[in-house]
Protein backbone atom coordinates (compact mmCIF):
# COMPACT_ATOMS: atom_id res chain seq x y z
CA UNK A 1 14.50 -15.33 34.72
CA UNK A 2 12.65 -14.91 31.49
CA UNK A 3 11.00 -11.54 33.23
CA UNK A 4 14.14 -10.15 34.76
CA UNK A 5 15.73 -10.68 30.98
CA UNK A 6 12.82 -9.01 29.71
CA UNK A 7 13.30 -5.98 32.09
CA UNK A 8 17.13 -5.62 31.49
CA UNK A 9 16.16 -5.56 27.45
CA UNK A 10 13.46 -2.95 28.42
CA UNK A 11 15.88 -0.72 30.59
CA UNK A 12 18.92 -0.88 28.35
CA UNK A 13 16.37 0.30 25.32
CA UNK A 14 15.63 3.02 27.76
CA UNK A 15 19.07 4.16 28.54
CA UNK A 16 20.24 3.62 24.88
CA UNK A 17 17.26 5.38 23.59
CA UNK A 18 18.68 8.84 23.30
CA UNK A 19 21.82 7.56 21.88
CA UNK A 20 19.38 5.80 19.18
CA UNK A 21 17.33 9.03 18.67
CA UNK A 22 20.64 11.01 17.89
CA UNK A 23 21.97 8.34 15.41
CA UNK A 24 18.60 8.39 13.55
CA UNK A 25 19.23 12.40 13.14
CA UNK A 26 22.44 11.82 12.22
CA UNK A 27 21.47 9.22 9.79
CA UNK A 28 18.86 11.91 8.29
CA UNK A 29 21.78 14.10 6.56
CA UNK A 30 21.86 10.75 4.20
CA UNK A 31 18.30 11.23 3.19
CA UNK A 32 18.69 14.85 2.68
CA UNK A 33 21.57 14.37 0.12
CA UNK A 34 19.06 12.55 -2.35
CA UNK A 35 16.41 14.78 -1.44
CA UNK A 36 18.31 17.68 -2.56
CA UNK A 37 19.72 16.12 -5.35
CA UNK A 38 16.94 13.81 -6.79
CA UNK A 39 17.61 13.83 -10.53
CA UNK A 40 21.01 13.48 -9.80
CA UNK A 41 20.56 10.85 -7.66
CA UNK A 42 18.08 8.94 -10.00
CA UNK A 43 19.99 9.06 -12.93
CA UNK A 44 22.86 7.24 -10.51
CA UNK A 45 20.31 4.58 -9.67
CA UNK A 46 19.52 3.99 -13.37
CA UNK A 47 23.05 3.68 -14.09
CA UNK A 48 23.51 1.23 -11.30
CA UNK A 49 20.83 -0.95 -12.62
CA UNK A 50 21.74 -0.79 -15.99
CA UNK A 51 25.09 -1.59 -15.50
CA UNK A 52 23.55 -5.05 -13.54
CA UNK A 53 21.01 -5.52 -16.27
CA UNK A 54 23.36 -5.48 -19.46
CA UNK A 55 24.64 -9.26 -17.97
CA UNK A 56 21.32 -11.00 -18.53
CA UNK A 57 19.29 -11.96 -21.15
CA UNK A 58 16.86 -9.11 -21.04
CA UNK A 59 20.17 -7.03 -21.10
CA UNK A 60 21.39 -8.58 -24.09
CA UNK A 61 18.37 -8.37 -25.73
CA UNK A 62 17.71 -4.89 -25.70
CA UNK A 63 21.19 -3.90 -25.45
CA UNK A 64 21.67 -2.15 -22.33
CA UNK A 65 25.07 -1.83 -22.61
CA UNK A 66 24.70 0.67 -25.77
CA UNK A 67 22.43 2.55 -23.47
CA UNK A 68 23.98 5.97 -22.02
CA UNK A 69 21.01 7.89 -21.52
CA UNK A 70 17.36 8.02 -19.88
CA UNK A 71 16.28 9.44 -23.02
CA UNK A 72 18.23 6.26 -25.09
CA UNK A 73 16.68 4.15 -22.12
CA UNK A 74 13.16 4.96 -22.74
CA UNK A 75 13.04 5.26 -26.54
CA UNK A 76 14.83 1.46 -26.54
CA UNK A 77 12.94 -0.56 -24.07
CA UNK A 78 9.21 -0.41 -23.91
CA UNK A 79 6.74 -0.09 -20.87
CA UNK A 80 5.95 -4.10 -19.64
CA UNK A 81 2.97 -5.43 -17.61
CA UNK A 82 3.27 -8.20 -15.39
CA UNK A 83 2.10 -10.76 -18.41
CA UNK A 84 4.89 -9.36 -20.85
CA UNK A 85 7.51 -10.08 -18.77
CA UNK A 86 6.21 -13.49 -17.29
CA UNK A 87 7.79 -15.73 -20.11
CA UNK A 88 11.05 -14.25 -17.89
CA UNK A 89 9.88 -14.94 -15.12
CA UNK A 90 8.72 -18.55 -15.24
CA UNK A 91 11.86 -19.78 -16.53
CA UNK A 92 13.31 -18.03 -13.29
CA UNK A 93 10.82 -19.78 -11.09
CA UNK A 94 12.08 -22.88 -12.63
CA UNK A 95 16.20 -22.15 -11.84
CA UNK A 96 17.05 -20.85 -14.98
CA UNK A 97 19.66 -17.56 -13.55
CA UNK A 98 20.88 -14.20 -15.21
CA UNK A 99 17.37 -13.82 -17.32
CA UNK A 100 16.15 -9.92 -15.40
CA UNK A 101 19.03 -9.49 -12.97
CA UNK A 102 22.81 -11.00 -12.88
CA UNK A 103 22.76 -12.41 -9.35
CA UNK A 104 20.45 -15.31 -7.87
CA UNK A 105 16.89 -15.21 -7.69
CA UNK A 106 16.00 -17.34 -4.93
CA UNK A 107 13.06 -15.58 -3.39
CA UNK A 108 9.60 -14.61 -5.32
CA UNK A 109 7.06 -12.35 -3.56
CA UNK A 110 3.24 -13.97 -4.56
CA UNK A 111 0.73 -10.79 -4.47
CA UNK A 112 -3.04 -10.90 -6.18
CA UNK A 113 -2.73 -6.69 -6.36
CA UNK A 114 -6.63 -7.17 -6.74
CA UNK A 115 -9.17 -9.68 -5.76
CA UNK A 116 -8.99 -11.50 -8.90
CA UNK A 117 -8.05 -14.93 -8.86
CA UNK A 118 -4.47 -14.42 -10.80
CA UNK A 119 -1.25 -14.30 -8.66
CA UNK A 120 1.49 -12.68 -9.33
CA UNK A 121 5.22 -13.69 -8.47
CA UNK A 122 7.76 -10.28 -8.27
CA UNK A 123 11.21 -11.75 -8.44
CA UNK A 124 13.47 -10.49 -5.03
CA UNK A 125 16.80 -10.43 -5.08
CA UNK A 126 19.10 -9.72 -2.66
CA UNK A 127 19.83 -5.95 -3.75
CA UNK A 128 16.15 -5.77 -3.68
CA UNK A 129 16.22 -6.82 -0.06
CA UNK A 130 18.51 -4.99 1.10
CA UNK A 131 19.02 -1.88 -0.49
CA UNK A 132 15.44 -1.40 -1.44
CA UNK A 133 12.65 -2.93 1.40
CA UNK A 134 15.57 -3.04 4.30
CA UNK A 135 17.24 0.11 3.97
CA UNK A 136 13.53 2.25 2.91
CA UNK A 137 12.59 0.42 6.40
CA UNK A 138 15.41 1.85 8.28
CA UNK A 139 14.03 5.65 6.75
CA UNK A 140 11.26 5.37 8.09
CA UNK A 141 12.42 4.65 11.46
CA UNK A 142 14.84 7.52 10.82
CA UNK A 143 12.47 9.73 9.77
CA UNK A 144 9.76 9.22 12.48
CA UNK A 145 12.77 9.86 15.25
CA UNK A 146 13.15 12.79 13.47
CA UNK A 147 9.95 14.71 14.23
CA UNK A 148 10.02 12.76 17.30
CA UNK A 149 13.59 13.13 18.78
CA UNK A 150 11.92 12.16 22.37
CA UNK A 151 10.40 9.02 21.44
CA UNK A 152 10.63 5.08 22.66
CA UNK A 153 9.64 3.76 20.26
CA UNK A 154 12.19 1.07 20.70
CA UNK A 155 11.77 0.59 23.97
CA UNK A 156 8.79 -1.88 23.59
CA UNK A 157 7.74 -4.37 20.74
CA UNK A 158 6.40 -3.79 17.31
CA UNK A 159 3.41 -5.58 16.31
CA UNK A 160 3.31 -6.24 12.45
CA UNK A 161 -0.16 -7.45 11.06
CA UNK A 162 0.93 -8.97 7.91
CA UNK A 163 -0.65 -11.59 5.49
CA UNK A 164 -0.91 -14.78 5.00
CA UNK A 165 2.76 -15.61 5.36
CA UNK A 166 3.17 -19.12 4.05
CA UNK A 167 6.02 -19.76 2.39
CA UNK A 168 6.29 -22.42 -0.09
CA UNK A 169 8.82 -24.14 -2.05
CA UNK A 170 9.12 -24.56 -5.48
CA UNK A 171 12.66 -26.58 -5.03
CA UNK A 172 15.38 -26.61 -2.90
CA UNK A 173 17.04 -23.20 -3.79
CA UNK A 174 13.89 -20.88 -4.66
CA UNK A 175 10.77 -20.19 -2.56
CA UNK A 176 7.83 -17.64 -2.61
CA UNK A 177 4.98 -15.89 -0.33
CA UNK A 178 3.86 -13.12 0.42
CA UNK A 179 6.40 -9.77 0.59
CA UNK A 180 5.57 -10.02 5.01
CA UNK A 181 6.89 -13.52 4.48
CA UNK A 182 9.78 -13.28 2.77
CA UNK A 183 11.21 -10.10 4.58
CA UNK A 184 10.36 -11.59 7.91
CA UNK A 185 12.01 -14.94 6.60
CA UNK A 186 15.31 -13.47 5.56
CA UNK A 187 15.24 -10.52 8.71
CA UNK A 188 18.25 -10.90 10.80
CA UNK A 189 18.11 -12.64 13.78
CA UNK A 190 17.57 -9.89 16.00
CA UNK A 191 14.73 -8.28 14.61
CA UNK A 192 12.76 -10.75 17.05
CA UNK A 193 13.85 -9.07 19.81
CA UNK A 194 11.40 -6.00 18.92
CA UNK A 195 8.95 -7.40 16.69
CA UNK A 196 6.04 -9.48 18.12
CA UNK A 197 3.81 -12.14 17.50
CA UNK A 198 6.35 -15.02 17.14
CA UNK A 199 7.28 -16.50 13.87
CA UNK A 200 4.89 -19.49 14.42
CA UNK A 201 2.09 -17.21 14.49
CA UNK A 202 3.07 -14.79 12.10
CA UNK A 203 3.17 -17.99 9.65
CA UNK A 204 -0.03 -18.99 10.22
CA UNK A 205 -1.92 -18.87 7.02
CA UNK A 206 -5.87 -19.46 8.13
CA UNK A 207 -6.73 -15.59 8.75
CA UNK A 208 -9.79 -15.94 11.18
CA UNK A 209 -7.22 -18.70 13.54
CA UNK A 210 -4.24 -16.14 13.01
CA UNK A 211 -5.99 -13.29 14.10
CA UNK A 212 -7.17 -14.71 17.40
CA UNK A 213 -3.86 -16.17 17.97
CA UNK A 214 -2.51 -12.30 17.43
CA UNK A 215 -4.84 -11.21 20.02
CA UNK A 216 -4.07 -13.59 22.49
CA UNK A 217 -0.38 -13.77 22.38
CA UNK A 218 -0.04 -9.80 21.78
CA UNK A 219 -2.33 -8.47 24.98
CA UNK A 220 0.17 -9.04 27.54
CA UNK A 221 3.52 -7.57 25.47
CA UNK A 222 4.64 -3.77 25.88
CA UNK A 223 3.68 -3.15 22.22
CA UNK A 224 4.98 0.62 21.01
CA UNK A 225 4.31 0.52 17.32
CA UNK A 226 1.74 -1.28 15.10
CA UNK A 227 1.88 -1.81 11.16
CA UNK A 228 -0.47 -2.71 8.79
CA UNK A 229 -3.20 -2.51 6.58
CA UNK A 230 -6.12 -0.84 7.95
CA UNK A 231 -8.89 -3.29 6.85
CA UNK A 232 -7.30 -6.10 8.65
CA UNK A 233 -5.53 -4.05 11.66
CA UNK A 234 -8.86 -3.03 12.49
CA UNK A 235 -10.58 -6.23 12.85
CA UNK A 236 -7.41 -7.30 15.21
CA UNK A 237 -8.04 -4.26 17.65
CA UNK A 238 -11.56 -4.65 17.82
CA UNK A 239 -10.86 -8.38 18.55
CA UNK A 240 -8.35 -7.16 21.65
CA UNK A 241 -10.72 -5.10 22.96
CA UNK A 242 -13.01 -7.61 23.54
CA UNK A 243 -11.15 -9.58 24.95
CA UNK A 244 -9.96 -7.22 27.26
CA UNK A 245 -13.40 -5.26 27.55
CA UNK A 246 -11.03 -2.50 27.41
CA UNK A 247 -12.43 0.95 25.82
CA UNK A 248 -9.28 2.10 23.73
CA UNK A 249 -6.03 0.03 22.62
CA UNK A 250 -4.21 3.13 24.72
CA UNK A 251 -6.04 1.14 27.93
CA UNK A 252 -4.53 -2.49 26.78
CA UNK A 253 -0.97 -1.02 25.45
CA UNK A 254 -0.09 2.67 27.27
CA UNK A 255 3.00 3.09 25.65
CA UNK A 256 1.65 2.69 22.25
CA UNK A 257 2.85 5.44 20.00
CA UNK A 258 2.90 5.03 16.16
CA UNK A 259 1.01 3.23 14.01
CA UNK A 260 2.26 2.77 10.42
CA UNK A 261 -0.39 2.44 7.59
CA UNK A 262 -0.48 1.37 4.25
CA UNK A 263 -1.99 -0.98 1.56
CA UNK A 264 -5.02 1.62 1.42
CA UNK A 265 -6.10 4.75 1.76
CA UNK A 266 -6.52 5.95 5.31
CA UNK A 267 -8.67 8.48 4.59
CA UNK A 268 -12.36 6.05 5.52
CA UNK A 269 -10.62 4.71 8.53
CA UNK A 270 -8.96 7.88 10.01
CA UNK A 271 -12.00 8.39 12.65
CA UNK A 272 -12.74 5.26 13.33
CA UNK A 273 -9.09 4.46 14.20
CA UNK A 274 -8.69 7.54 16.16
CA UNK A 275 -11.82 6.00 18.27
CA UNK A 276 -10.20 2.83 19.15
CA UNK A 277 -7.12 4.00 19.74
CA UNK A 278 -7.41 6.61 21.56
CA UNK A 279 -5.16 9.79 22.17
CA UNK A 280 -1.41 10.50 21.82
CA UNK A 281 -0.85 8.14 19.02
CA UNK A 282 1.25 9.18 15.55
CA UNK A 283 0.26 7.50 12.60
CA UNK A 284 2.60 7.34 9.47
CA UNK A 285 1.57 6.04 6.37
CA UNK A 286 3.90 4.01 3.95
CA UNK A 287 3.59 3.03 0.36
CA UNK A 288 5.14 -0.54 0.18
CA UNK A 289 4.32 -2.99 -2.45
CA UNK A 290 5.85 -6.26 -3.54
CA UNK A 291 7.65 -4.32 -6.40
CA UNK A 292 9.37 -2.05 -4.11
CA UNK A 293 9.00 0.32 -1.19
CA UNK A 294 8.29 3.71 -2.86
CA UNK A 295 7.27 6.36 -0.25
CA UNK A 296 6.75 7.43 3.42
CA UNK A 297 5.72 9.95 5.04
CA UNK A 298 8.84 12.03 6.06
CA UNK A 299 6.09 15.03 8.11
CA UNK A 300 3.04 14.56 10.08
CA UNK A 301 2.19 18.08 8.40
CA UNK A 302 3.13 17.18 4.86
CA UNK A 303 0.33 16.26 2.48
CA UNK A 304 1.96 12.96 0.94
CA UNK A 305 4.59 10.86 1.15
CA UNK A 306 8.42 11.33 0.28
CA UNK A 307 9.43 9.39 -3.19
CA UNK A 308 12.46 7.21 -2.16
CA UNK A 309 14.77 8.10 -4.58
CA UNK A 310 17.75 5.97 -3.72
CA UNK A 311 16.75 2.84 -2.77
CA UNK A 312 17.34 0.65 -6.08
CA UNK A 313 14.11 1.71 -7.80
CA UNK A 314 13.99 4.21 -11.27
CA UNK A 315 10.57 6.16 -11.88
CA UNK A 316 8.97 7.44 -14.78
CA UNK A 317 5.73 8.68 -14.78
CA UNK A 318 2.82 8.18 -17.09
CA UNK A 319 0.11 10.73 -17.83
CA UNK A 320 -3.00 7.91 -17.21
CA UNK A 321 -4.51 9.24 -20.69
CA UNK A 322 -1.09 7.70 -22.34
CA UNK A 323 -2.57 4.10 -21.10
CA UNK A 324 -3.54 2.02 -23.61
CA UNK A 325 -1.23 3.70 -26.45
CA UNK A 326 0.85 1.98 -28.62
CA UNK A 327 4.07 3.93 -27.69
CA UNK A 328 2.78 5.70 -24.31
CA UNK A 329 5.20 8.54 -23.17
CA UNK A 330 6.30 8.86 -19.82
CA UNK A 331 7.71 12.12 -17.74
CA UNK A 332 10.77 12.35 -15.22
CA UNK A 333 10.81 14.01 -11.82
CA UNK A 334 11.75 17.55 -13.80
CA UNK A 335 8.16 17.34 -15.50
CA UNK A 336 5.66 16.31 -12.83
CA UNK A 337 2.94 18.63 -12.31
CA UNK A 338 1.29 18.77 -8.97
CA UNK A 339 -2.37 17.09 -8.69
CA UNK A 340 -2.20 15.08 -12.44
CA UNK A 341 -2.88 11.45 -12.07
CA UNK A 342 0.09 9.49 -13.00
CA UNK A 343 0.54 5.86 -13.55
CA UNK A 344 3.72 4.24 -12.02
CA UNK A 345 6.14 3.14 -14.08
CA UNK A 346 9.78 1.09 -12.61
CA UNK A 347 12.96 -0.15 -13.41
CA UNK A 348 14.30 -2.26 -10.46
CA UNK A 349 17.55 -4.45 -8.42
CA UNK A 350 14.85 -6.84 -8.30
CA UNK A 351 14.57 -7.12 -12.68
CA UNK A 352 11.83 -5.62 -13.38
CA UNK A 353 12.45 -3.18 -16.31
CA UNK A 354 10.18 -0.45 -16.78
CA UNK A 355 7.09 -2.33 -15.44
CA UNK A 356 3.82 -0.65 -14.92
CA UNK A 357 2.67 -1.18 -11.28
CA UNK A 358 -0.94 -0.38 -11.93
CA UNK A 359 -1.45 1.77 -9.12
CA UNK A 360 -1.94 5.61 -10.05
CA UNK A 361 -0.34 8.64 -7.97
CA UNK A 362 -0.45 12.56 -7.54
CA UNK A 363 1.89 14.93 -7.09
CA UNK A 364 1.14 16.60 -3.27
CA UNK A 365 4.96 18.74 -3.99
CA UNK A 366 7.82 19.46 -5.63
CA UNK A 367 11.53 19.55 -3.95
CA UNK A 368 11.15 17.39 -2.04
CA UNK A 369 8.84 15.00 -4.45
CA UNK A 370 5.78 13.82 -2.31
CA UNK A 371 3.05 11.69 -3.82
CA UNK A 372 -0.18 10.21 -2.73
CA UNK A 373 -1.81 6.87 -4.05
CA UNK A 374 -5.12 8.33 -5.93
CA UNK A 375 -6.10 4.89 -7.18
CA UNK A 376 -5.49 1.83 -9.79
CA UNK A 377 -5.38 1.94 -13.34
CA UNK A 378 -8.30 0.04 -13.92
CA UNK A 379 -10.00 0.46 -10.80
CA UNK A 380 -11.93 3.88 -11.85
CA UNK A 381 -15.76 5.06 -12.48
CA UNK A 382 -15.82 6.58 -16.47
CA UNK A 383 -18.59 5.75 -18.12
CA UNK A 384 -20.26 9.21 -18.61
CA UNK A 385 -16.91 11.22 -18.93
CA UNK A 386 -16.68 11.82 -15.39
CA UNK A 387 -13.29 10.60 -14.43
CA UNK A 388 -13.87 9.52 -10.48
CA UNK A 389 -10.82 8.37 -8.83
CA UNK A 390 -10.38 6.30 -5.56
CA UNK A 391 -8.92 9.09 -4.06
CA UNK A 392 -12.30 11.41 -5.39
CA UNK A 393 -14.64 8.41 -3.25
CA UNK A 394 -12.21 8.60 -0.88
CA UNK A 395 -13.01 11.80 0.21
CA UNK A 396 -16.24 12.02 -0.73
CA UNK A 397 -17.10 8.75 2.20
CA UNK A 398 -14.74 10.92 4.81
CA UNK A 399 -17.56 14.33 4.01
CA UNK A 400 -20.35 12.48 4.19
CA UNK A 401 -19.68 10.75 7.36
CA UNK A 402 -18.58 13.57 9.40
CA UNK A 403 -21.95 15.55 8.26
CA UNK A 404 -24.14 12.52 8.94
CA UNK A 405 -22.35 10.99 11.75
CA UNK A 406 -22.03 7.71 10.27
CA UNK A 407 -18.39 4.85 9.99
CA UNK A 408 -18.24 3.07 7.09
CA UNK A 409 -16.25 -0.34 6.85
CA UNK A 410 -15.98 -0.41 3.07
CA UNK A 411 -17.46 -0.43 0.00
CA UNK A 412 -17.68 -0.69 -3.97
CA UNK A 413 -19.09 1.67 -6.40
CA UNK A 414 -19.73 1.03 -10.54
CA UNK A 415 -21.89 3.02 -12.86
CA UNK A 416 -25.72 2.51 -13.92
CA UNK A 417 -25.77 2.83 -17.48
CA UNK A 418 -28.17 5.19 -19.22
CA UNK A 419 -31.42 3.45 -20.83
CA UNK A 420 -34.30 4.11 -22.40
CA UNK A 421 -36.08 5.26 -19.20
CA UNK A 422 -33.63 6.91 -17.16
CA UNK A 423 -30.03 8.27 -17.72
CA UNK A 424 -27.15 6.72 -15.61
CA UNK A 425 -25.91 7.08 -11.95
CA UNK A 426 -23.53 5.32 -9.93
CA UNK A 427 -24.49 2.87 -7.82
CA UNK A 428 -22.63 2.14 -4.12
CA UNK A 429 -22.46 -1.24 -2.28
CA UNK A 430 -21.92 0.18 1.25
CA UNK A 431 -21.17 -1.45 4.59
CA UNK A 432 -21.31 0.99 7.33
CA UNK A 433 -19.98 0.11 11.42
CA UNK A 434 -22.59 2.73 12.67
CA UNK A 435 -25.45 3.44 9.67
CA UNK A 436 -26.57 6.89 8.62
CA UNK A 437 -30.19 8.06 10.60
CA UNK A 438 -30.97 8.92 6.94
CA UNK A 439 -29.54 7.21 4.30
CA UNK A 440 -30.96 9.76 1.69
CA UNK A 441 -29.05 12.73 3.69
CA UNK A 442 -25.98 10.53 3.21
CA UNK A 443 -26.43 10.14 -0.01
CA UNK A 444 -26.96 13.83 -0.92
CA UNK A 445 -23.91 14.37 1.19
CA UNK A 446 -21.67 11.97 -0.78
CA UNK A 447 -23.16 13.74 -3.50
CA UNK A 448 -22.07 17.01 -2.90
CA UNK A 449 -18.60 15.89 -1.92
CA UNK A 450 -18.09 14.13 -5.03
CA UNK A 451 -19.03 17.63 -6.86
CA UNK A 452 -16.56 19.51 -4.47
CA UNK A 453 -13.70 17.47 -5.52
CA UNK A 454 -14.02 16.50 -8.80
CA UNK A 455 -15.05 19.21 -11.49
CA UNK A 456 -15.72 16.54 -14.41
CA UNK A 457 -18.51 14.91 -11.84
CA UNK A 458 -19.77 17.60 -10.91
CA UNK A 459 -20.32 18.84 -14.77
CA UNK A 460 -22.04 15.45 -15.59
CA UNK A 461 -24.44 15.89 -12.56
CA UNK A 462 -25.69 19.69 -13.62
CA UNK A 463 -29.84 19.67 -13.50
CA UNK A 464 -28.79 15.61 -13.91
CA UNK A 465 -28.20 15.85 -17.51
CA UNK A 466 -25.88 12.71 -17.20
CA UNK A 467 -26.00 11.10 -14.43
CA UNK A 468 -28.67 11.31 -11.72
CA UNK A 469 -28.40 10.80 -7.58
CA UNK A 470 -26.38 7.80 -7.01
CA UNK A 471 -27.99 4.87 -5.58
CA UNK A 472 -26.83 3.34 -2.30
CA UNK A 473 -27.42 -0.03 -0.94
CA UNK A 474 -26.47 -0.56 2.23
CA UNK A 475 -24.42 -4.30 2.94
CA UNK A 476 -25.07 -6.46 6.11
CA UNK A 477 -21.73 -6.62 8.10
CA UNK A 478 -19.14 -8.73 7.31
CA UNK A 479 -20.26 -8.53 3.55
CA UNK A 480 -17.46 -8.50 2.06
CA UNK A 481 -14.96 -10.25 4.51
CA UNK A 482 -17.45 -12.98 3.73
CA UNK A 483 -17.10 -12.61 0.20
CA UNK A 484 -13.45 -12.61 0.91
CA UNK A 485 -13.49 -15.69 2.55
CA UNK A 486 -15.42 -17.61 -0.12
CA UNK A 487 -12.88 -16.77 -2.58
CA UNK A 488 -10.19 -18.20 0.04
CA UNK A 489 -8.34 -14.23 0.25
CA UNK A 490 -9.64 -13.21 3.58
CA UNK A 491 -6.66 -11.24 5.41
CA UNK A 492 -3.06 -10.14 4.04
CA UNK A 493 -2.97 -7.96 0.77
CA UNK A 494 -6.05 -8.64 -0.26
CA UNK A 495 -8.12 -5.64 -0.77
CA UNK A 496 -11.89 -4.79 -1.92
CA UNK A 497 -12.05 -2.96 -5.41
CA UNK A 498 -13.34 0.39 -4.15
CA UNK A 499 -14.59 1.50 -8.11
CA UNK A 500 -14.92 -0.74 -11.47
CA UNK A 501 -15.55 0.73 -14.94
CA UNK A 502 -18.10 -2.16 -15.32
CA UNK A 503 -21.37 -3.82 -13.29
CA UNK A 504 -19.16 -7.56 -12.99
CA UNK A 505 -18.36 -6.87 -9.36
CA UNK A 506 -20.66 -5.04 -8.36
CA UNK A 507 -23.47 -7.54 -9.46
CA UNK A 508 -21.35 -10.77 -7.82
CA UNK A 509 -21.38 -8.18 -4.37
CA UNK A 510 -25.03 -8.52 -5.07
CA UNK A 511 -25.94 -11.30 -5.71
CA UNK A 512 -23.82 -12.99 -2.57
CA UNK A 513 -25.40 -10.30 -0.13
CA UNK A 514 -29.05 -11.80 -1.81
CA UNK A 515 -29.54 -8.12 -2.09
């Protein structure tokens, strides 16, 4: 019975799925009217908040009712990190209501944003859910079925590696985990239908028991779609295909078609994927954080993803030189430049008033607005003036493995500072899947990669003036999962810092490897 019911869902998704396909076209038109009108439509989404905001105490405070301008905006209210605008939000956490946002706050998102052991709890409201995380969810699904009009996507099940979804409760009204816990907690009832593993399993919280129970309970399902972060995703598909001593996830799921991406950058993974997965898959990348859901990719040809521009969420844009000013100065969407490195800046339907995400973001075009993630504030290499980016590693790890032939897992990479007997380099903590034959042809290769696509590196490394050959030290596998694990943030939204500024990491990574 449970088969035959399984069969009719399967065929009426079939015969539905063309009527589906035309409705997400049709739907489309909507996300072209903001795309053609985006400072139009932003300066409607500031007014929307604003006129939420000027009800609560941060409202009153600053006088957001007064406030009839971006330009009145900015100048009044200054740029907040997480720790300025705690004070707000613990007395939330504790009940207290209309302190960042005039309706109930019953729902905090916890997120570590880095390995450190600091949490942080993003308020969610109910706009937030819904016209922010929901409806930039149902975009993406509208944009995919629009370069792929044929598609079934919804014909089979989507699997959704999230994190540790745990939810706790701080009292009877107001509760917190991670973002994949509370959207999957307050998803309507019928998202089960298409989404798989079950809730039990998608609540488990031990990541090495919750990723076997994945495998099993996900090998036999018609999965279509997978989402996820890379690091983790991966470790679940080479898990299934042991299982299943199948060569490619195409083998265990043929009607696999999309997988959506996000968390970090694909660039590293992009072969390796394409290995496992085999052919005739799409894959979409998304840039969804606890704050908000800011971007997808709207094109498999387009370099970037589309800014969401109506979806409850007001951007600024700050040069990353203004960091660490006393009044730093921000641009709109009418003064981006393409390829500048930006720090995010937000005002929210979830409260958060001009808050500094911490991740930093290029330009890829103009009308329509499409960024990339190049990296975090403080997760950089500039210690000789050479300004190296995630985004500049990035890259550099994708050259140097196609020319050598070698898969890298992850890694970390900090500076060597100059001394009496040498000048500095920069020094990588590498964990490779398949190893280099030559780890000093790698290493020349990363080399000239970094030159290629950075101009400031490549001016510190002339006749080595600056900085000499980076050293690289390769990591047993399962480095830094292991590390990971000792710090109790293996799996979910915890993430490896690719560069630091400083040696502290990089020495702990070290040290723990007995390197």
């Amino acid at each position: 019975m449970l088969y035959f019911a399984g069969s009719l869902r399967v065929y009426n998704m079939k015969l539905f799925s063309p009527a589906i396909s035309r409705l997400a076209r049709l739907r489309y038109a909507r996300i072209e009217q903001w795309v053609n009108q985006p400072v139009a439509t932003q300066r409607e989404v500031l007014q929307d908040l604003v006129t939420h905001g000027q009800y609560t105490e941060f409202g009153r405070q600053y006088g957001l009712n007064k406030l009839f301008s971006v330009k009145d905006f900015k100048k009044t209210i200054p740029i907040h990190e997480y720790d300025e605008l705690k004070p707000y939000i613990d007395k939330l956490m504790q009940g207290e209501p209309n302190l960042l946002w005039n309706t109930p706050v019953n729902w905090f998102a916890k997120s570590s944003g880095t390995t450190s052991d600091k949490s942080k709890f993003i308020p969610i409201t109910q706009e937030s859910l819904n016209d922010c995380h929901y409806q930039a969810s149902k975009d993406v699904l509208t944009m995919y079925y629009n370069f792929n009009p044929d598609s079934d996507l919804l014909t089979g099940k989507g699997l959704v590696v999230g994190g540790s979804h745990q939810i706790s409760l701080l009292n009877e009204d107001i509760q917190y985990g991670d973002l994949s816990a509370v959207l999957l907690q307050n998803a309507p009832l019928w998202s089960g239908w298409i989404r798989t593993p079950e809730l039990s399993i998608a609540l488990l919280d031990e990541w090495e028991e919750k990723l076997e129970q994945l495998a099993l309970s996900t090998i036999n399902e018609d999965v279509t779609s997978i989402s996820g972060v890379p690091t983790w995703t991966i470790l679940l598909i080479k898990r299934i295909l042991q299982i299943t001593k199948k060569q490619t996830l195409k083998e265990v799921w043929p009607n696999l078609e999309l997988y959506i991406h996000g968390g970090v950058s694909f660039v590293p993974y992009r072969a390796q994927f394409q290995q496992l997965v085999g052919e005739g898959v799409h894959y979409m990348e998304i840039y969804n954080a606890s704050e908000g859901f800011f971007a997808a990719q709207d094109s498999p040809t387009a370099d970037g993803m589309l800014l969401l521009l109506q979806h409850g969420i007001f951007y600024e844009f700050m040069p990353v030189e203004e960091y660490g000013s006393s009044k730093p100065k921000t641009v709109g969407l009418q003064e981006v430049v393409i390829g500048k490195h930006y720090a995010l800046v937000i005002s929210t339907n979830g409260g958060l008033w001009r808050y500094l995400v911490g991740d930093t973001v290029q330009f890829t075009s103009l009308y329509p607005f499409r960024i990339k993630v190049s990296g975090r504030l403080k997760h950089y290499m500039n210690a000789f003036g050479e300004e190296v980016m995630v985004d500049n590693t990035d890259k550099a790890i994708e050259q140097a493995c196609l020319k050598t032939g070698a898969v890298v897992n992850d890694y970390t990479a900090a500076p060597v500072y100059i001394s009496n007997e040498s000048n500095g380099c920069h020094q990588w903590l590498i964990e490779f899947n398949t190893p280099p034959t030559d780890l000093q042809a790698f290493a020349y290769e990363l080399d000239d990669a970094l030159k290629s696509v950075n101009s400031d590196y490549e001016a510190k490394r002339h006749k080595d003036i600056a900085l000499r050959m980076p050293i690289i030290n390769i990591l047993p596998k399962n480095s830094f999962n292991k590390w990971l694990y000792s710090k109790g943030k293996l799996g979910g939204q915890h993430k490896i810092p690719r560069l630091s500024n400083d040696r502290t990491f990089l020495e702990e990574m070290l040290a723990f490897a007995d390197l």
